[in-house]
Protein backbone atom coordinates (compact mmCIF):
# COMPACT_ATOMS: atom_id res chain seq x y z
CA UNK A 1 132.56 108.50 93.08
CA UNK A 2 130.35 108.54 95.77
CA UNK A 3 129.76 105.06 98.00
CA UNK A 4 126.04 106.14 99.00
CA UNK A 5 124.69 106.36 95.46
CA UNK A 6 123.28 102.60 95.16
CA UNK A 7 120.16 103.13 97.15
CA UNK A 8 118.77 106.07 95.56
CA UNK A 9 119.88 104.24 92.20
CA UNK A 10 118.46 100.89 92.95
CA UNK A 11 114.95 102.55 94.27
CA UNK A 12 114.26 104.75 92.19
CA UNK A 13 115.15 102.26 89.08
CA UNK A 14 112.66 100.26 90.91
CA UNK A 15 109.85 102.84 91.02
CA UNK A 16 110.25 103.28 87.51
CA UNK A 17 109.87 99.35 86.77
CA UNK A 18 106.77 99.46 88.36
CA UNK A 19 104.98 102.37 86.94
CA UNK A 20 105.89 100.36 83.89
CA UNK A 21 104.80 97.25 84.40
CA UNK A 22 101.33 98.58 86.02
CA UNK A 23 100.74 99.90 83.04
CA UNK A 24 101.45 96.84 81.29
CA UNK A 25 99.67 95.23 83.44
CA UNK A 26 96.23 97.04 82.49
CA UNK A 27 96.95 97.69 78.96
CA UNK A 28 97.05 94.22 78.67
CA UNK A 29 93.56 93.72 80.64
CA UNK A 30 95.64 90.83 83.46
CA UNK A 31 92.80 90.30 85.92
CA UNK A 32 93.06 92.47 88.92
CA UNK A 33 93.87 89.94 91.75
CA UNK A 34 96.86 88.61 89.20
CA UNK A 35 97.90 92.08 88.75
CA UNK A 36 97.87 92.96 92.52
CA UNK A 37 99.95 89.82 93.33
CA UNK A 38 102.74 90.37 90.56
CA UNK A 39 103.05 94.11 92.06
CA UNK A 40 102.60 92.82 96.16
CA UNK A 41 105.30 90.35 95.43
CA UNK A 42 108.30 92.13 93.44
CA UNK A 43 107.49 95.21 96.30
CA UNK A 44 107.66 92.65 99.30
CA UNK A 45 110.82 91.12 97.59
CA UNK A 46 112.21 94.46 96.42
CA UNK A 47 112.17 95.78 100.31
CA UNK A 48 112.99 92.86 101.85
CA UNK A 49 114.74 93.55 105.45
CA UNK A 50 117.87 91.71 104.83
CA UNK A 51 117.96 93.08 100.74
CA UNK A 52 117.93 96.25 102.40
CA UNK A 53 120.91 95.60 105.06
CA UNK A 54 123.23 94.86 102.11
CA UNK A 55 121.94 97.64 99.65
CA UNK A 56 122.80 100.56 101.99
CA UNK A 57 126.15 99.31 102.76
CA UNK A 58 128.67 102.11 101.32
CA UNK A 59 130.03 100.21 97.94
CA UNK A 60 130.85 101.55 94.51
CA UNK A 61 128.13 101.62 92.09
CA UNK A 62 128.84 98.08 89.31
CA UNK A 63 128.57 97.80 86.01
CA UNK A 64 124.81 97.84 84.40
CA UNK A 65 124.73 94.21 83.54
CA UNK A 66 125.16 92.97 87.25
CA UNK A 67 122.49 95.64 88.15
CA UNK A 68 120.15 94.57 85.00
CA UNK A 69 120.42 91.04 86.41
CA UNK A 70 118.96 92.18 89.87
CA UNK A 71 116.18 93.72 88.16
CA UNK A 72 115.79 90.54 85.96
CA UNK A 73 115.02 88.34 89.06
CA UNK A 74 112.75 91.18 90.47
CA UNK A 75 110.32 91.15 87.64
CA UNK A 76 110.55 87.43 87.83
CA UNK A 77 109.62 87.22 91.42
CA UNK A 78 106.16 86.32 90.74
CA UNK A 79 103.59 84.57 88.38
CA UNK A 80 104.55 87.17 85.56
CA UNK A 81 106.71 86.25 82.92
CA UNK A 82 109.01 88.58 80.75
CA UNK A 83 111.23 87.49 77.45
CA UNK A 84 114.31 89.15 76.69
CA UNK A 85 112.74 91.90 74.41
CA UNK A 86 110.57 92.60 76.77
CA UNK A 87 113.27 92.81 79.63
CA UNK A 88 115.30 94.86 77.51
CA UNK A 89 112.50 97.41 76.70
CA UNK A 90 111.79 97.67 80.22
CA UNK A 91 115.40 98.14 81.29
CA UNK A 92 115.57 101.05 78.92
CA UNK A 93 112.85 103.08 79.69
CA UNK A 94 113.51 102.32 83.62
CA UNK A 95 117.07 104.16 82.60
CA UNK A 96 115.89 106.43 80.72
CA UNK A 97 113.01 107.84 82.66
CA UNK A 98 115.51 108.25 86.00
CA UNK A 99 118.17 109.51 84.01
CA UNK A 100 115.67 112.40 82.85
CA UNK A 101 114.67 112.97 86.74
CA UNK A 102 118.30 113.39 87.80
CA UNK A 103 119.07 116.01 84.92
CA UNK A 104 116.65 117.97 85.78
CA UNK A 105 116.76 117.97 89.59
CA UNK A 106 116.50 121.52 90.24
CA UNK A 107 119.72 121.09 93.67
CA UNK A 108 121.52 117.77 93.89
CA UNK A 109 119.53 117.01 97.24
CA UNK A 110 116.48 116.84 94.99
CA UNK A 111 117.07 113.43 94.22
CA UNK A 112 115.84 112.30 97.48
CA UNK A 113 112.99 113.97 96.69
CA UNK A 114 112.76 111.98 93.40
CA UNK A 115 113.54 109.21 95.44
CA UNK A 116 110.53 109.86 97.75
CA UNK A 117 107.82 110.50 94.59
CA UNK A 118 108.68 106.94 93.85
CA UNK A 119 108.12 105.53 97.87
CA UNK A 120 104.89 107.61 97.54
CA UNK A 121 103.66 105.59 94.64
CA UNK A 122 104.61 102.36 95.68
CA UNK A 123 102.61 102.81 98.67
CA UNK A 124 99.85 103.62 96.59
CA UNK A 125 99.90 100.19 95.17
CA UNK A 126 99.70 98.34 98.17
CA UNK A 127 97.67 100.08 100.15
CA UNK A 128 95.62 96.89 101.24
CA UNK A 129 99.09 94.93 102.50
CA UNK A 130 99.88 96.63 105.41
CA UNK A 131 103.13 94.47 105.93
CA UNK A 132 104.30 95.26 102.91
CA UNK A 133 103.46 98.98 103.26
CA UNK A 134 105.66 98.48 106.46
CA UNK A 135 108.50 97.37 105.08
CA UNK A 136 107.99 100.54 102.42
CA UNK A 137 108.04 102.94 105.35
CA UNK A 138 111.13 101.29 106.81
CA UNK A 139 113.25 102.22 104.04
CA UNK A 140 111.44 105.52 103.67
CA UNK A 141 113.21 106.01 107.34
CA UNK A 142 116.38 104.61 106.40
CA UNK A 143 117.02 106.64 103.86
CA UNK A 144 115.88 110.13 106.02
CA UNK A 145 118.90 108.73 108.80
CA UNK A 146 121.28 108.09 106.01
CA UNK A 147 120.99 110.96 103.63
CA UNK A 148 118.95 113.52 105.73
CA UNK A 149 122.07 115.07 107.14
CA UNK A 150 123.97 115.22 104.28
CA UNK A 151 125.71 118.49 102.74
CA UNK A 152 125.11 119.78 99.46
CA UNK A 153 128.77 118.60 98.70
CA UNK A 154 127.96 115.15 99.05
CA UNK A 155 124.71 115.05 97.48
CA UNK A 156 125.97 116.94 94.23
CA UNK A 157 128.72 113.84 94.06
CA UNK A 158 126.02 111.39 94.48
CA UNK A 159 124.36 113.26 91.41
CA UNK A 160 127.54 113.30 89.23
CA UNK A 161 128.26 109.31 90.47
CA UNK A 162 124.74 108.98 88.73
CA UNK A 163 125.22 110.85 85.42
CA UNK A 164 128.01 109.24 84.96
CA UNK A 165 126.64 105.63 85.37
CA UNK A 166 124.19 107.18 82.56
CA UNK A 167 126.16 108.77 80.27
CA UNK A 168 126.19 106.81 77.48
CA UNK A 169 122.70 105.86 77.60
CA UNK A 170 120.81 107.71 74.51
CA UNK A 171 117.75 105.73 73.87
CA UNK A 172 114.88 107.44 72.24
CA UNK A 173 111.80 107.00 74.24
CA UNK A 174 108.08 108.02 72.56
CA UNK A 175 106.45 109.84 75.56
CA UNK A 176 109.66 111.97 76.03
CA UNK A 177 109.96 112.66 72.33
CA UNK A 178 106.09 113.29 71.57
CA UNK A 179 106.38 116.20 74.91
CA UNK A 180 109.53 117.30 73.13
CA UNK A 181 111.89 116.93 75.95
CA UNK A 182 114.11 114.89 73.84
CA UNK A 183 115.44 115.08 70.90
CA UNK A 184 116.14 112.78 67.85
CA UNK A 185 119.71 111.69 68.41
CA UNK A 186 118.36 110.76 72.41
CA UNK A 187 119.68 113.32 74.24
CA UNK A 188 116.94 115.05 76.35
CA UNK A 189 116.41 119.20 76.36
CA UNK A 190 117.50 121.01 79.28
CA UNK A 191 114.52 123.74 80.05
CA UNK A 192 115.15 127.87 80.56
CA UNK A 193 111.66 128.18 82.49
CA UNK A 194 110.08 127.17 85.86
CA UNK A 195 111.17 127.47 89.44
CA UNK A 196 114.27 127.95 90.28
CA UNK A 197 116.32 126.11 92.89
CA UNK A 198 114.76 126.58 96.24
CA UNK A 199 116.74 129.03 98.03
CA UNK A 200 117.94 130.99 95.18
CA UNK A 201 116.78 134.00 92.95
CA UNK A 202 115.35 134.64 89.51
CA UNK A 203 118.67 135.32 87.33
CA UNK A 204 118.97 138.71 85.67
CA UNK A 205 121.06 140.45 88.22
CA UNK A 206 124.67 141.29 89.14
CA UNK A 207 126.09 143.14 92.54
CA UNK A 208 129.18 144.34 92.46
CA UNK A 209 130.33 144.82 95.50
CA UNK A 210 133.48 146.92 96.89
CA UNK A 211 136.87 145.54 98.56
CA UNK A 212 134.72 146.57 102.02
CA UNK A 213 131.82 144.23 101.11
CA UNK A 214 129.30 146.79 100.68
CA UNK A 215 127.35 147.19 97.13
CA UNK A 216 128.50 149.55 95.17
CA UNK A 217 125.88 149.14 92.33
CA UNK A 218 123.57 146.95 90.42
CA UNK A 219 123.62 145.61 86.60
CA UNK A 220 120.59 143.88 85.01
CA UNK A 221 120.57 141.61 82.38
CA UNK A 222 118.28 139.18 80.02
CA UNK A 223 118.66 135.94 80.80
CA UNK A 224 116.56 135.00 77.80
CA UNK A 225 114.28 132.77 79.60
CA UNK A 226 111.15 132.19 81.72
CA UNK A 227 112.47 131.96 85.42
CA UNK A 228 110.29 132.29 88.54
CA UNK A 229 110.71 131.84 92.17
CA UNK A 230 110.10 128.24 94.00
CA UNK A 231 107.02 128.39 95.91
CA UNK A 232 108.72 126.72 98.55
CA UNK A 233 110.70 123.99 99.09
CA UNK A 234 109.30 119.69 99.10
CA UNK A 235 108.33 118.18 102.26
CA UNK A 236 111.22 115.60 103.20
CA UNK A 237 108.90 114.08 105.84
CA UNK A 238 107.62 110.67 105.48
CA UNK A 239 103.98 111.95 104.39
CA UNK A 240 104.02 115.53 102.66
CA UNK A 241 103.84 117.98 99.81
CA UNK A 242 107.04 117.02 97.96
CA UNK A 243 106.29 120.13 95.70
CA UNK A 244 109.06 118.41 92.42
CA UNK A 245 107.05 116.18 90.35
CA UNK A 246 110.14 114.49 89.08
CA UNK A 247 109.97 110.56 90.32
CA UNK A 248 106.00 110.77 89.85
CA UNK A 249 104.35 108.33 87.45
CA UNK A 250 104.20 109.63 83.84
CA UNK A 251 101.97 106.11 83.19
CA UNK A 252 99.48 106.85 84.31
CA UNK A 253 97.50 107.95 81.60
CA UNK A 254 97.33 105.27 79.02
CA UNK A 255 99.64 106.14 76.65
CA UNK A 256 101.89 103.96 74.36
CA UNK A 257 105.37 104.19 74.40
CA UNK A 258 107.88 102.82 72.17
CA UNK A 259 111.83 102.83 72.48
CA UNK A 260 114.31 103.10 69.75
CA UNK A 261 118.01 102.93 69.35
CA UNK A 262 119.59 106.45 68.26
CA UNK A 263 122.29 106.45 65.78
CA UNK A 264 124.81 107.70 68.37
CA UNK A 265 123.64 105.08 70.61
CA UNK A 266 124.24 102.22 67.94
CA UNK A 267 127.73 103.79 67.18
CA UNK A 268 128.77 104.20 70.71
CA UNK A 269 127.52 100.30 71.77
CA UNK A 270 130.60 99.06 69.88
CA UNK A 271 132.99 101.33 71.30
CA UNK A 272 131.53 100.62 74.66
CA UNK A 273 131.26 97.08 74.69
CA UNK A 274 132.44 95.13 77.72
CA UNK A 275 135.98 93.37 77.03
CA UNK A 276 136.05 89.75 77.33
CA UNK A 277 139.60 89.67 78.82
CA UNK A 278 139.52 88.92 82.77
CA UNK A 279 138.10 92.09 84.29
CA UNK A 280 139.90 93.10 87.23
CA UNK A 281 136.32 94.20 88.93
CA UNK A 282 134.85 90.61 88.02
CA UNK A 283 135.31 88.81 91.58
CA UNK A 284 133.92 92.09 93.28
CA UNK A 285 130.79 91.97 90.75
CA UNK A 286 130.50 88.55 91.57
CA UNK A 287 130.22 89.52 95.27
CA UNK A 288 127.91 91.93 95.03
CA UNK A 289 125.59 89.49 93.01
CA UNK A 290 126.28 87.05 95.66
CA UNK A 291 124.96 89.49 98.30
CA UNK A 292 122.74 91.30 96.73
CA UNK A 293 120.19 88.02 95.59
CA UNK A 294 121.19 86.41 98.61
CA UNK A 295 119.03 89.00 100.55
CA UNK A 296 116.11 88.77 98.18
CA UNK A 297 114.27 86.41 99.44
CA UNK A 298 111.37 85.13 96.60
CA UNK A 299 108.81 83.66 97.80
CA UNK A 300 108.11 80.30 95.90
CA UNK A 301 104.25 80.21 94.78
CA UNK A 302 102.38 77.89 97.62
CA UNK A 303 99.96 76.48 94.98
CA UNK A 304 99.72 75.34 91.09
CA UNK A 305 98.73 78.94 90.04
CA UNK A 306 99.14 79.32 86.52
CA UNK A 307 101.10 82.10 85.41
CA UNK A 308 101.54 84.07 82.22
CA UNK A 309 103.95 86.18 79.90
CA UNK A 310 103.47 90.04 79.77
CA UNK A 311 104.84 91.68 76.59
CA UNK A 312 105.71 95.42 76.83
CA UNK A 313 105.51 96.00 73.26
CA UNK A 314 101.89 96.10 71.24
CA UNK A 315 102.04 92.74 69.29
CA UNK A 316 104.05 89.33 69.70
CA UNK A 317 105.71 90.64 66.32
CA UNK A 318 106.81 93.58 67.32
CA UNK A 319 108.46 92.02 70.13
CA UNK A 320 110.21 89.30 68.26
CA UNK A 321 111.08 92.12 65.73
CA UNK A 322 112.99 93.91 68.24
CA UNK A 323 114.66 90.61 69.31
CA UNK A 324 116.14 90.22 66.28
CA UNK A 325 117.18 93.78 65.40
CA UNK A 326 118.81 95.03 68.55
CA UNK A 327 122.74 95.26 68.86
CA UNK A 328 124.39 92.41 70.70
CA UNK A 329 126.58 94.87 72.45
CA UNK A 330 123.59 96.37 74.31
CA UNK A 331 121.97 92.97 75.46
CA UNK A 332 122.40 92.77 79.02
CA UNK A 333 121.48 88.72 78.83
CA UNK A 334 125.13 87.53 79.45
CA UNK A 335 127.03 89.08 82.40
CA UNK A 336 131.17 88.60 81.09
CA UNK A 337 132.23 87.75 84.40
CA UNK A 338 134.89 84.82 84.74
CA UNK A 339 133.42 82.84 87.83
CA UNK A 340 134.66 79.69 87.34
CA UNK A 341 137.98 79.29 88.61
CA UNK A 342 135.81 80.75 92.08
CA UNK A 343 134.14 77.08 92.80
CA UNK A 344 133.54 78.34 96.24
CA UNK A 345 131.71 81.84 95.42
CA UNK A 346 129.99 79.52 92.45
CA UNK A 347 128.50 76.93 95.49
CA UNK A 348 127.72 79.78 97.47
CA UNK A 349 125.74 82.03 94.03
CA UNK A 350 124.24 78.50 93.22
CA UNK A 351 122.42 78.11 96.43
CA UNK A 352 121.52 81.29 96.27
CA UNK A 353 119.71 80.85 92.59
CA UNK A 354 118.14 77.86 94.31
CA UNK A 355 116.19 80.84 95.96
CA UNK A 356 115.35 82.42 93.37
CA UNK A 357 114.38 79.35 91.13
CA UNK A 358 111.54 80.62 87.99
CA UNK A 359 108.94 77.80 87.33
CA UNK A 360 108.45 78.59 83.57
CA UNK A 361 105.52 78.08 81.91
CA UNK A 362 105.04 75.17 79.25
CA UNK A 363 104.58 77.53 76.26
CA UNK A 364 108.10 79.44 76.78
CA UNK A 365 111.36 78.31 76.31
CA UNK A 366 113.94 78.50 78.79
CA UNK A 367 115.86 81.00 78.85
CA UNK A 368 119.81 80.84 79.19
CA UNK A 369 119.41 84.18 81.59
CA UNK A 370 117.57 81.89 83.96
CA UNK A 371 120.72 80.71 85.84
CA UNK A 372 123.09 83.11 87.11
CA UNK A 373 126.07 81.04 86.14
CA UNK A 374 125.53 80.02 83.29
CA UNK A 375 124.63 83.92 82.37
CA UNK A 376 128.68 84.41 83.84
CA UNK A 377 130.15 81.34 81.69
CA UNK A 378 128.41 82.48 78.49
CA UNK A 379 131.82 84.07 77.05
């Protein structure tokens, strides 16, 4: 397991919330000064100086639910308003959409490259906040000093520490299954065309070569696909051609999309669901909470704006629908972390929620997911 893996993880999760949610965000025709506020306040909060001091630390990637509630407070870092369906959804296609990219990186250092089609696009949406754009660029440099030097050793275990954080993740997304890069039972379709790595050739030949080192002859075979050579290799520089259009915003047309359990994944939920006994890891997830929301700093809303609730899913009943019909085991609303016999870590996590406090709207219920420790003291 590699300990540099939760950057490029938590970023590029990030970039994927936020193609989603600016898509939302117009499909659901929120006026354009709301919309630029909910998306200039989770990307001030999301690369937040002191947020970003803790998140590069080396540390072992956690489990999903104490990463799902980091997320959960960054939507909620402005006047917009998700329910749990809604969270959910977006959860799963911000998994699901990543997990895709990292598959299909072409070399394991590709995923900075995915990481940098995301930066890209976030500085496309706040092109007009030039201190946010700064703190953008700041991490864009951060992660050139930290991972720029790295060898292809370390970046192929920083791609295996990511597939298997995904592994069990099958969820059936629409846009993926309507370009048929995924198939019914959620697992996604490897391709035998395209470029190949940079640096590498077309496959269809073998040297053999003698005990001497010099090639003795040549064998050709069919690989039984549709290879050609990379054109040349992405631009790791902080503005350039980054060639891989993995990380890139597949929202941006206006298209629909719908996610639905697979069989598989319904089947493996049970066999995969977290066990309520004390988890040895539980006081280590509790500290990476801990640090990890205490350097997000939200920024409490100076006036009365009013805010509102923005539903991923076509209809209010299609949104309570999936409420009701997805499996408990893959809810992410209760973290099973024992923190109670921890009163001073709890003092510490509940000043820390005093940052992050949600003023909820008067049509919406509060939800149990709104306080950190209750979300750990739900089992």
């Amino acid at each position: 397991m590699s300990l540099r893996t939760l950057p490029l993880l938590f970023l590029n999760l990030g970039g994927e919330m936020l193609y989603i949610l600016d898509q939302r965000l117009r499909a659901q025709n929120i006026p354009a000064d709301k919309a630029r506020k909910v998306l200039n306040d989770i990307i001030s909060t999301m690369f937040n100086r002191k947020f970003m001091e803790e998140l590069f630390k080396p540390q072992e990637l956690y489990s999903k639910k104490a990463l799902r509630t980091v997320y959960d407070r960054l939507a909620h870092a402005s006047i917009m308003r998700l329910n749990q369906a809604s969270m959910d959804k977006l959860y799963d296609l911000m998994t699901m959409a990543f997990k895709y990219q990292v598959l299909l990186c072409p070399r394991p250092k590709d995923v900075l490259l995915v990481t940098f089609n995301h930066l890209d696009a976030i500085k496309g949406f706040i092109q007009d906040s030039p201190a946010i754009l700064q703190q953008v660029e700041e991490t864009f440099q951060q992660l050139t000093d930290r991972y720029g030097g790295l060898s292809d050793g370390e970046f192929q275990l920083i791609r295996q520490t990511l597939l298997i954080f995904f592994q069990d993740l099958h969820i059936r997304v629409s846009i993926f299954l309507k370009d048929k890069v995924q198939n019914s039972n959620g697992r996604f379709v490897l391709p035998v065309s395209g470029p190949v790595p940079w640096g590498t050739e077309v496959p269809g030949l073998i040297r053999i070569f003698t005990d001497k080192g010099k090639e003795a002859k040549k064998v050709e075979f069919k690989h039984g696909g549709h290879y050609v050579t990379a054109p040349k290799e992405g631009s790791f520089e902080l503005y350039g051609d980054r060639v891989l259009k993995l990380g890139t915003n597949m929202y941006s047309m206006n298209r629909p999309v719908e996610t639905h359990m697979s069989g598989a994944s319904k089947n493996l939920a049970s066999r995969t669901q977290e066990i309520i006994a004390p988890n040895p890891l539980a006081k280590e997830e509790l500290n990476f909470l801990a640090r990890l929301m205490g350097g997000m700093e939200i920024k409490k809303p100076s006036g009365p704006e009013p805010g509102f609730r923005l539903n991923l899913f076509t209809t209010d009943e299609e949104e309570e629908q999936a409420a009701l019909t997805r499996p408990e085991e893959l809810s992410y609303e209760v973290i099973n972390i024992q923190a109670t016999q921890d009163q001073q870590r709890n003092k510490e996590l509940a000043r820390i929620m005093g940052e992050f406090e949600v003023t909820e709207q008067p049509k919406q219920s509060a939800s149990k997911g709104d306080d950190l420790l209750a979300m750990m003291d739900g089992f």
